[in-house]
Structures are given as C-alpha cells and as structure tokens.
PDB file of N, CA and C in Angstrom:
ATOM      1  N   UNK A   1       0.842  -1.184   0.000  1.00  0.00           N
ATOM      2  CA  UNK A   1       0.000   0.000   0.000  1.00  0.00           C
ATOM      3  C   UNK A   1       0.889   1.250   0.000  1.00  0.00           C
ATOM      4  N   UNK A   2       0.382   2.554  -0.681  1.00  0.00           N
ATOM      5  CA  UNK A   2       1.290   3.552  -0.867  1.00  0.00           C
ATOM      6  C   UNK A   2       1.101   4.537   0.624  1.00  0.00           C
ATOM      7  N   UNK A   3       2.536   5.056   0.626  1.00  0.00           N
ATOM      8  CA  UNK A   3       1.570   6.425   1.839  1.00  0.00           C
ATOM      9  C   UNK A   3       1.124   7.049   1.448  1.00  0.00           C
ATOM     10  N   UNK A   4       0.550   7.663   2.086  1.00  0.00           N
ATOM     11  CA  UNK A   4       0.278   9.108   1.295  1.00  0.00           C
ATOM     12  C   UNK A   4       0.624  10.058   2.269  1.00  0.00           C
ATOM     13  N   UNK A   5       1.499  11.195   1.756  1.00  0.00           N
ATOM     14  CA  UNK A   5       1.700  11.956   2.354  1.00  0.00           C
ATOM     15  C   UNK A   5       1.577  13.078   2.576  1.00  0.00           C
ATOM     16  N   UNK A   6       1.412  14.243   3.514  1.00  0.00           N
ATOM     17  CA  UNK A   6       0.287  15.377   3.764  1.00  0.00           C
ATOM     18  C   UNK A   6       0.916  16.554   3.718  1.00  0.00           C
ATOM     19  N   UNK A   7       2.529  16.710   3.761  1.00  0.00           N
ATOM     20  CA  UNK A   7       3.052  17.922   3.743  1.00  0.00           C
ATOM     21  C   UNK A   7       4.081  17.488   3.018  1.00  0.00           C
ATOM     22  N   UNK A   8       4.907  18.414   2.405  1.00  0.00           N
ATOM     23  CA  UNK A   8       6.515  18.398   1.764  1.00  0.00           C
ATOM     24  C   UNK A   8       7.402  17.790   3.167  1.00  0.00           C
ATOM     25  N   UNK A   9       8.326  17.047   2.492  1.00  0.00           N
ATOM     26  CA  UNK A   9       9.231  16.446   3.692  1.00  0.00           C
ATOM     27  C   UNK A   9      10.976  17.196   2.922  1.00  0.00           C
ATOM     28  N   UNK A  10      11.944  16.388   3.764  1.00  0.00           N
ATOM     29  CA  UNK A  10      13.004  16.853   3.144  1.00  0.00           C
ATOM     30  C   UNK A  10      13.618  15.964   2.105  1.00  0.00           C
ATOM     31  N   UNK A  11      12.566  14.824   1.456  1.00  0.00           N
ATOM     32  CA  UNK A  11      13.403  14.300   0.170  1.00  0.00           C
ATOM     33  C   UNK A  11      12.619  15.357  -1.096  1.00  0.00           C
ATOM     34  N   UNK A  12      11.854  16.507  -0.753  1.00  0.00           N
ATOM     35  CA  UNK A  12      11.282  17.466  -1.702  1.00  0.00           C
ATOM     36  C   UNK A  12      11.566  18.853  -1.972  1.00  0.00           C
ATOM     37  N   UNK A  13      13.065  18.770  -2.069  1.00  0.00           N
ATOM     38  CA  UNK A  13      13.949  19.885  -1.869  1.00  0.00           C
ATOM     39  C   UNK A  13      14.444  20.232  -3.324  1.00  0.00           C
ATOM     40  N   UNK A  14      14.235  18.869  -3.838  1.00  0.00           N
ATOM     41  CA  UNK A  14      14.689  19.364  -5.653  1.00  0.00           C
ATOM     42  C   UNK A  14      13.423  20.150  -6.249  1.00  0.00           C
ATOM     43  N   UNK A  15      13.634  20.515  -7.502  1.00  0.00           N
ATOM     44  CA  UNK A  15      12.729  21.079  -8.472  1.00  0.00           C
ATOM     45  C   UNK A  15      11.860  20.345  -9.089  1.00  0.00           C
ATOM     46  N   UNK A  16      11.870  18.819  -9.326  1.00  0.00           N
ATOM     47  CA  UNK A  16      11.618  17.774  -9.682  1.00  0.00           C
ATOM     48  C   UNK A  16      10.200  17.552  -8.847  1.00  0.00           C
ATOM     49  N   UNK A  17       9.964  17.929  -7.356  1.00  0.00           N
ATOM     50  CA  UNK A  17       9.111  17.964  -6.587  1.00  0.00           C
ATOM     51  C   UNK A  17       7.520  18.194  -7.470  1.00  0.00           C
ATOM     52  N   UNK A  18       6.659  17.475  -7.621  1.00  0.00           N
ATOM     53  CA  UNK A  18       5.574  17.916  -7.512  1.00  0.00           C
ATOM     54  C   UNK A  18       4.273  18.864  -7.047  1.00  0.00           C
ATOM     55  N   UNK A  19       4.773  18.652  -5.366  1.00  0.00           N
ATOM     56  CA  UNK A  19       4.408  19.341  -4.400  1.00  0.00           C
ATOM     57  C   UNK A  19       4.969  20.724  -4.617  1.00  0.00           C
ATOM     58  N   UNK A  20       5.942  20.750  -5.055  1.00  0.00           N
ATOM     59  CA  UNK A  20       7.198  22.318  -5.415  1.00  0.00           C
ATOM     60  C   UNK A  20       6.261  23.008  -6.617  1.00  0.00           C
ATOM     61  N   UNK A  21       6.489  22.085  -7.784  1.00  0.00           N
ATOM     62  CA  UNK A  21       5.860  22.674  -8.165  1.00  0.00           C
ATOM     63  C   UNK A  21       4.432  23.237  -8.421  1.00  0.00           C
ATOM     64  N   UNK A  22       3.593  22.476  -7.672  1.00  0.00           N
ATOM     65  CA  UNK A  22       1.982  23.062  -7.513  1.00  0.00           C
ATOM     66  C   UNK A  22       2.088  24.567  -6.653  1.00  0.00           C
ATOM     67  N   UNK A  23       3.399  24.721  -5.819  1.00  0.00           N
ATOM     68  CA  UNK A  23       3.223  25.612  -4.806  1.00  0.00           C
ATOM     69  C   UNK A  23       3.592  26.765  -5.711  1.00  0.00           C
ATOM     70  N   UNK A  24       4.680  26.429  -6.828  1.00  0.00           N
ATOM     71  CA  UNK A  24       4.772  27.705  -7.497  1.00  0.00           C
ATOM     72  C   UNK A  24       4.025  27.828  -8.796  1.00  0.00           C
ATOM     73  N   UNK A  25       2.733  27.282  -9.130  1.00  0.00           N
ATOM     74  CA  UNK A  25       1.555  27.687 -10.187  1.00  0.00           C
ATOM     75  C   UNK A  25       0.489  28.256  -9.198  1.00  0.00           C
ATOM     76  N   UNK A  26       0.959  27.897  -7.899  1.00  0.00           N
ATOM     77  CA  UNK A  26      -0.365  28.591  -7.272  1.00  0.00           C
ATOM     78  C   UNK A  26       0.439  29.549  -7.183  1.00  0.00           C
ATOM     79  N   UNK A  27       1.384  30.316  -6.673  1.00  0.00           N
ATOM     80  CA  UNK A  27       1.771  31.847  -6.894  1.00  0.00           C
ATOM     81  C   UNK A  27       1.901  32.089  -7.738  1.00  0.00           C
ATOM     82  N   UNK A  28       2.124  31.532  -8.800  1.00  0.00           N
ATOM     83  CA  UNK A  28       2.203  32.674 -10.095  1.00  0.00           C
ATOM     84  C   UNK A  28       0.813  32.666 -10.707  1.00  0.00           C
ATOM     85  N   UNK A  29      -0.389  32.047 -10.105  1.00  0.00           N
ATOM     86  CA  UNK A  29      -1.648  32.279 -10.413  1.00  0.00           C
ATOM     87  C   UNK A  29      -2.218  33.310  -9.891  1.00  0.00           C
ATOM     88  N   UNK A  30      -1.621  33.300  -8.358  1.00  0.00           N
ATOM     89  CA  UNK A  30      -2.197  34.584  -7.876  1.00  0.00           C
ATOM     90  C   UNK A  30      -1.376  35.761  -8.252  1.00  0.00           C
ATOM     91  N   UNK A  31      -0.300  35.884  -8.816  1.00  0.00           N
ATOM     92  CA  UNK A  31       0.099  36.829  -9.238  1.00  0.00           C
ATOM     93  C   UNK A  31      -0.565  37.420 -10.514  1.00  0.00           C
ATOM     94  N   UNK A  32      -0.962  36.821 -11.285  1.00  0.00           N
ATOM     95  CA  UNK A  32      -1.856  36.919 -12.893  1.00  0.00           C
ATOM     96  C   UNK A  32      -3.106  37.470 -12.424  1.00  0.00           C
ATOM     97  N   UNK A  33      -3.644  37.010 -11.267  1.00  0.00           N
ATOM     98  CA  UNK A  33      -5.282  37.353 -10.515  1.00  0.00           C
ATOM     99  C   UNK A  33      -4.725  39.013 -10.612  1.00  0.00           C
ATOM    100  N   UNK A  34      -3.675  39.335  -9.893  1.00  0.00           N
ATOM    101  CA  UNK A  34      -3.515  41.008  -9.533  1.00  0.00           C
ATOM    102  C   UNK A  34      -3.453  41.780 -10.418  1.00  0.00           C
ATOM    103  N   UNK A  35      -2.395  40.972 -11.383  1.00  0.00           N
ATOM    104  CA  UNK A  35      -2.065  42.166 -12.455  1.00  0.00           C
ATOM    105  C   UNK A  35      -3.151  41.819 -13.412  1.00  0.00           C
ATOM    106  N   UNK A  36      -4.455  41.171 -13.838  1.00  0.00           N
ATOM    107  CA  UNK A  36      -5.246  41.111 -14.308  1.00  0.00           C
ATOM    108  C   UNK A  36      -6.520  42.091 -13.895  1.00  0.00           C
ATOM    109  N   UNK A  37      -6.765  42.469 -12.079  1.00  0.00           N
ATOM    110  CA  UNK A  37      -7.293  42.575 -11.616  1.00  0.00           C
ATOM    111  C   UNK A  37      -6.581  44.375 -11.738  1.00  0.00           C
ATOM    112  N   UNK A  38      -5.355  44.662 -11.557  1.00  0.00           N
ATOM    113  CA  UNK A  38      -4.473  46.190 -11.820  1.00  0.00           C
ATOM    114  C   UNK A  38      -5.258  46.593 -13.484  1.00  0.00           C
ATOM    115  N   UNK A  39      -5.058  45.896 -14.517  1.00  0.00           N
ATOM    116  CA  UNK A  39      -5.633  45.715 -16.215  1.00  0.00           C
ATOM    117  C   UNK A  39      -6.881  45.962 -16.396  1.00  0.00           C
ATOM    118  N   UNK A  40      -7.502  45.502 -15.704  1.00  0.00           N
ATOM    119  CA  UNK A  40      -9.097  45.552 -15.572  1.00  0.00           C
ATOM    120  C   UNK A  40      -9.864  46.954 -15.155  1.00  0.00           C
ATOM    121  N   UNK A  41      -9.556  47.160 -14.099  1.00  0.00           N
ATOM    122  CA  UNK A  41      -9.685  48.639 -13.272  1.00  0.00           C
ATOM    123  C   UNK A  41      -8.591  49.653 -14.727  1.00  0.00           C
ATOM    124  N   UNK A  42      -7.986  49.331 -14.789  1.00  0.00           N
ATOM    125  CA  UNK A  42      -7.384  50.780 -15.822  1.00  0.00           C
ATOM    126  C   UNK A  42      -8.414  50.754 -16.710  1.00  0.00           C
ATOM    127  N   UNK A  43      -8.649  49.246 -17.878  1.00  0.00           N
ATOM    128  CA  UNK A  43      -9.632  49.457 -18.619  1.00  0.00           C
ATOM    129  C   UNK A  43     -10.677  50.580 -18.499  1.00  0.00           C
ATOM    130  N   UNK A  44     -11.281  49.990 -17.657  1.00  0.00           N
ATOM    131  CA  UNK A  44     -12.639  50.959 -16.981  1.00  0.00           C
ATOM    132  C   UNK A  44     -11.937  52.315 -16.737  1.00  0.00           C
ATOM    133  N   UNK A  45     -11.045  52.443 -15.948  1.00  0.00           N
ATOM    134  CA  UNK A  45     -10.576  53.659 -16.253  1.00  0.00           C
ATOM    135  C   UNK A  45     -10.384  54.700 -17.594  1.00  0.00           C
ATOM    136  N   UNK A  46     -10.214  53.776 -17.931  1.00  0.00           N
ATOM    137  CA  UNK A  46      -9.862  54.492 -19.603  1.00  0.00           C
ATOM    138  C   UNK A  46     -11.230  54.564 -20.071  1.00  0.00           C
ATOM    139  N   UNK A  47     -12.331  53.846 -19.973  1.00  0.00           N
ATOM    140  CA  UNK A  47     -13.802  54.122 -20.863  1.00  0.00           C
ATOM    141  C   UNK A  47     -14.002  52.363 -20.691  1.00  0.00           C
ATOM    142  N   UNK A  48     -12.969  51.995 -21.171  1.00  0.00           N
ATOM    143  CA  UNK A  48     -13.846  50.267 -21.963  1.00  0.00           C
ATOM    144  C   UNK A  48     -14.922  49.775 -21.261  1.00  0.00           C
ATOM    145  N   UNK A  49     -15.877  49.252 -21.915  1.00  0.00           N
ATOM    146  CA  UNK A  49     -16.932  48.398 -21.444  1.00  0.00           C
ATOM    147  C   UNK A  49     -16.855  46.991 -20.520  1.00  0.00           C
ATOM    148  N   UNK A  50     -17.986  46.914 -19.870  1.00  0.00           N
ATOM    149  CA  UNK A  50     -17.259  45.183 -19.379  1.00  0.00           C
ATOM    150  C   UNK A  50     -17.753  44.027 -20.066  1.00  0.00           C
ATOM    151  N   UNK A  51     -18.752  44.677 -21.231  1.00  0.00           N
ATOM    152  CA  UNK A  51     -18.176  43.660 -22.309  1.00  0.00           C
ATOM    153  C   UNK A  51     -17.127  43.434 -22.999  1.00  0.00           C
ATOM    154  N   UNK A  52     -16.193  44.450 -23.448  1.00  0.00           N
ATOM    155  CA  UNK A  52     -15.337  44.519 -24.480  1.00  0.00           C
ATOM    156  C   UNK A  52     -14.011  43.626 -23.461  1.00  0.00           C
ATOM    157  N   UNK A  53     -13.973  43.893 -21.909  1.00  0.00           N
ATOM    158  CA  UNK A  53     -12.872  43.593 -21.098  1.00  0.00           C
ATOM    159  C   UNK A  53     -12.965  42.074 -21.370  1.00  0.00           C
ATOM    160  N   UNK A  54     -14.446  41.855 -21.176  1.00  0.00           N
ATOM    161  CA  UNK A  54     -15.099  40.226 -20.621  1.00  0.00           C
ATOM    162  C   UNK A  54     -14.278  39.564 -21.993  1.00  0.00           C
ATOM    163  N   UNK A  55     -14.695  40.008 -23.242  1.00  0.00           N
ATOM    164  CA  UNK A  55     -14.146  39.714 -24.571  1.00  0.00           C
ATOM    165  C   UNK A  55     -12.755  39.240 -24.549  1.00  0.00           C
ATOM    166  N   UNK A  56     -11.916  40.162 -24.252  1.00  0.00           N
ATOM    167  CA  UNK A  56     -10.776  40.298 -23.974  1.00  0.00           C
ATOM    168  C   UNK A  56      -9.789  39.372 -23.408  1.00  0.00           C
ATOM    169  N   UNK A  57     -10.573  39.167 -21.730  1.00  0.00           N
ATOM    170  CA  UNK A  57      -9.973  38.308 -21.008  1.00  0.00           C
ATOM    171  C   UNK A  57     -10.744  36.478 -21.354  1.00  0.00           C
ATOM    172  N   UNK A  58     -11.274  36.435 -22.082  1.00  0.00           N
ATOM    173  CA  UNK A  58     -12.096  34.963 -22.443  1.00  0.00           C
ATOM    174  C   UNK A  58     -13.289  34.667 -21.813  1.00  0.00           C
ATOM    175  N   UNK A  59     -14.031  35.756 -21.058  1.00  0.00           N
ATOM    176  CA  UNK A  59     -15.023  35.314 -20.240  1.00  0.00           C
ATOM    177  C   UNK A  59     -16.708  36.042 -20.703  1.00  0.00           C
ATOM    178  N   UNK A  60     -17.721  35.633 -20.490  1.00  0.00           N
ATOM    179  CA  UNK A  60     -18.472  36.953 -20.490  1.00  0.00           C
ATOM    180  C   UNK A  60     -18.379  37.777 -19.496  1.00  0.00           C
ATOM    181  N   UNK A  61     -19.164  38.566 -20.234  1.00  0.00           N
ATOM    182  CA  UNK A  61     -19.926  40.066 -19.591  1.00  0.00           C
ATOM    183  C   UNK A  61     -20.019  39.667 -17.965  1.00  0.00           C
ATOM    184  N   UNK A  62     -20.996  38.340 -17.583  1.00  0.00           N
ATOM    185  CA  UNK A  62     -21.637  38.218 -16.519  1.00  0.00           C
ATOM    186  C   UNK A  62     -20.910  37.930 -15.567  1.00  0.00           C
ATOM    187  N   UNK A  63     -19.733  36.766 -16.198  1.00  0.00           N
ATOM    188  CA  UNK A  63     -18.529  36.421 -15.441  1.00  0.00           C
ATOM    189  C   UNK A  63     -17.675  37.993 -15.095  1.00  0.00           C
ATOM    190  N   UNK A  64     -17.445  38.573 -16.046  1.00  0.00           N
ATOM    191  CA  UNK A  64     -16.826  39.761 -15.202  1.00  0.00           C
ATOM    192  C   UNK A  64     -17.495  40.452 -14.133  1.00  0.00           C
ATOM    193  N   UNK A  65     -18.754  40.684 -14.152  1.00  0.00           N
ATOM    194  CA  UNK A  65     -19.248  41.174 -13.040  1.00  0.00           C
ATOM    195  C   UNK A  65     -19.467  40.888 -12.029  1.00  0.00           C
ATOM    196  N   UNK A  66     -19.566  39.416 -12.108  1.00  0.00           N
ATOM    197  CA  UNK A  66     -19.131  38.608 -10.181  1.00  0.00           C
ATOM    198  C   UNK A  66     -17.799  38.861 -10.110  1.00  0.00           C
ATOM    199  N   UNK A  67     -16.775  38.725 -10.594  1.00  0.00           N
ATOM    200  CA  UNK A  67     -15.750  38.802 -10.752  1.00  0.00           C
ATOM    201  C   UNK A  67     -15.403  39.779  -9.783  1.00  0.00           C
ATOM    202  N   UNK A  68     -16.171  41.256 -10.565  1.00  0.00           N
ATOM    203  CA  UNK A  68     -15.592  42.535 -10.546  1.00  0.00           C
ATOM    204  C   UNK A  68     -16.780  43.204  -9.642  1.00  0.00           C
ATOM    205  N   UNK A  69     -17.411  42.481  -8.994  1.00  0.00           N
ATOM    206  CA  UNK A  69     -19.055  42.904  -8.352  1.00  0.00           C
ATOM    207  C   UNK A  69     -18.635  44.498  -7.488  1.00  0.00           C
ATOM    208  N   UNK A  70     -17.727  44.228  -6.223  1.00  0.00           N
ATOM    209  CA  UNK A  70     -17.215  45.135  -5.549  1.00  0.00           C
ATOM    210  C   UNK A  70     -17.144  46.132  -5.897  1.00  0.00           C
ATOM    211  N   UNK A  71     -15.905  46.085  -6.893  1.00  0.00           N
ATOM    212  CA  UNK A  71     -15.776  47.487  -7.788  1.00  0.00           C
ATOM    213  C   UNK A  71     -16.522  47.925  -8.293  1.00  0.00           C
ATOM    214  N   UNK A  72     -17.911  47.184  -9.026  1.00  0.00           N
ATOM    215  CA  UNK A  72     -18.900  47.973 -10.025  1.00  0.00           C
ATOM    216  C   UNK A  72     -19.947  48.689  -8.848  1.00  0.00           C
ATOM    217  N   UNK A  73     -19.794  47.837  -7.808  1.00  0.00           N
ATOM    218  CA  UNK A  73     -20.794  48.647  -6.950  1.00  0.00           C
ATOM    219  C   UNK A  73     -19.987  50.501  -6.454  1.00  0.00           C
ATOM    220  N   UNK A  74     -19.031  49.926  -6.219  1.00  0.00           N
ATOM    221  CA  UNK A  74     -18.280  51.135  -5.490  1.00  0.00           C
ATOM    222  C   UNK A  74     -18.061  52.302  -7.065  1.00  0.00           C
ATOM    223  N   UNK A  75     -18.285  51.675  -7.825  1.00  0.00           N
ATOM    224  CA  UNK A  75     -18.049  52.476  -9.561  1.00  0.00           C
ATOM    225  C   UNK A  75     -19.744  53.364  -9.655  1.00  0.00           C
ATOM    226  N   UNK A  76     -20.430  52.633  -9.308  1.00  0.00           N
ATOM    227  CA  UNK A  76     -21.930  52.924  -9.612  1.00  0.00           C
ATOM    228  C   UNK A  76     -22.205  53.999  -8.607  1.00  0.00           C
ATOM    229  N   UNK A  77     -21.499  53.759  -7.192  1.00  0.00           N
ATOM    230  CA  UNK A  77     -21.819  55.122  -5.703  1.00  0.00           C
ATOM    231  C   UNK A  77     -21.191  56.049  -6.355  1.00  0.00           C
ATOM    232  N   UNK A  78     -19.945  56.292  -7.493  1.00  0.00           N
ATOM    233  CA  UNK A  78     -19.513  57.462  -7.636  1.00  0.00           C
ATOM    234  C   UNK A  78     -19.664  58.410  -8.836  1.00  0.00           C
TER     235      UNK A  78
END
C-alpha cells in the first residue's frame, strides 16, 4: 500500500518535486489574478466596457461582473 503523504518532507527539496511545483503555479496564479485585476480597473478607467474587457480576457460580460461585483458597486456610488 502507498503512503500518502500530507506535507513536503526533506526528500522534496529538488525542483523535480511535484508538491514544489503546484506551490509555485499557485503563486504565479495569484500573481496573474492582480495584475489582471491592476488591467481591468485601468480598462474601466480608460472608458472600456465590461463587455469589451469580458471579450478580452475569455469570459463573459456576466462572469466579469461577479468577478468585478465590488468594484462595479463602489463604480456605480460614484
């Protein structure tokens, strides 16, 4: 039977690691979330629609607006 095991140990010190590397697609995912999320807000800044953004980034309209709910509310108070 295999173990299974629940955290990185110290034979997961190479690059080769699995565990290594899931840890660095999840930061460089959340890094893409920000500067997508920095891209987005300029858009709108500049005029664009959140269709044309939704277009843009591969999603619809509707998906951007859960997405972006916060901001459109706090966009709409001003």
């Amino acid at each position: 039977m295999a173990v299974i095991r629940t955290s990185l140990g110290p034979d997961d010190a190479g690059s080769g690691s699995p565990l290594r590397a899931l840890a660095e697609i999840s930061r460089e995912q959340a890094a893409l979330r920000e500067k997508e999320h920095f891209y987005v807000l300029n858009a709108r800044a500049a005029g664009y629609s959140w269709q044309a953004i939704a277009a843009v980034v591969g999603v619809s309209k509707q998906a951007m607006h859960r997405r972006y709910r916060d901001y459109r509310a706090q966009e709409q108070h001003n």
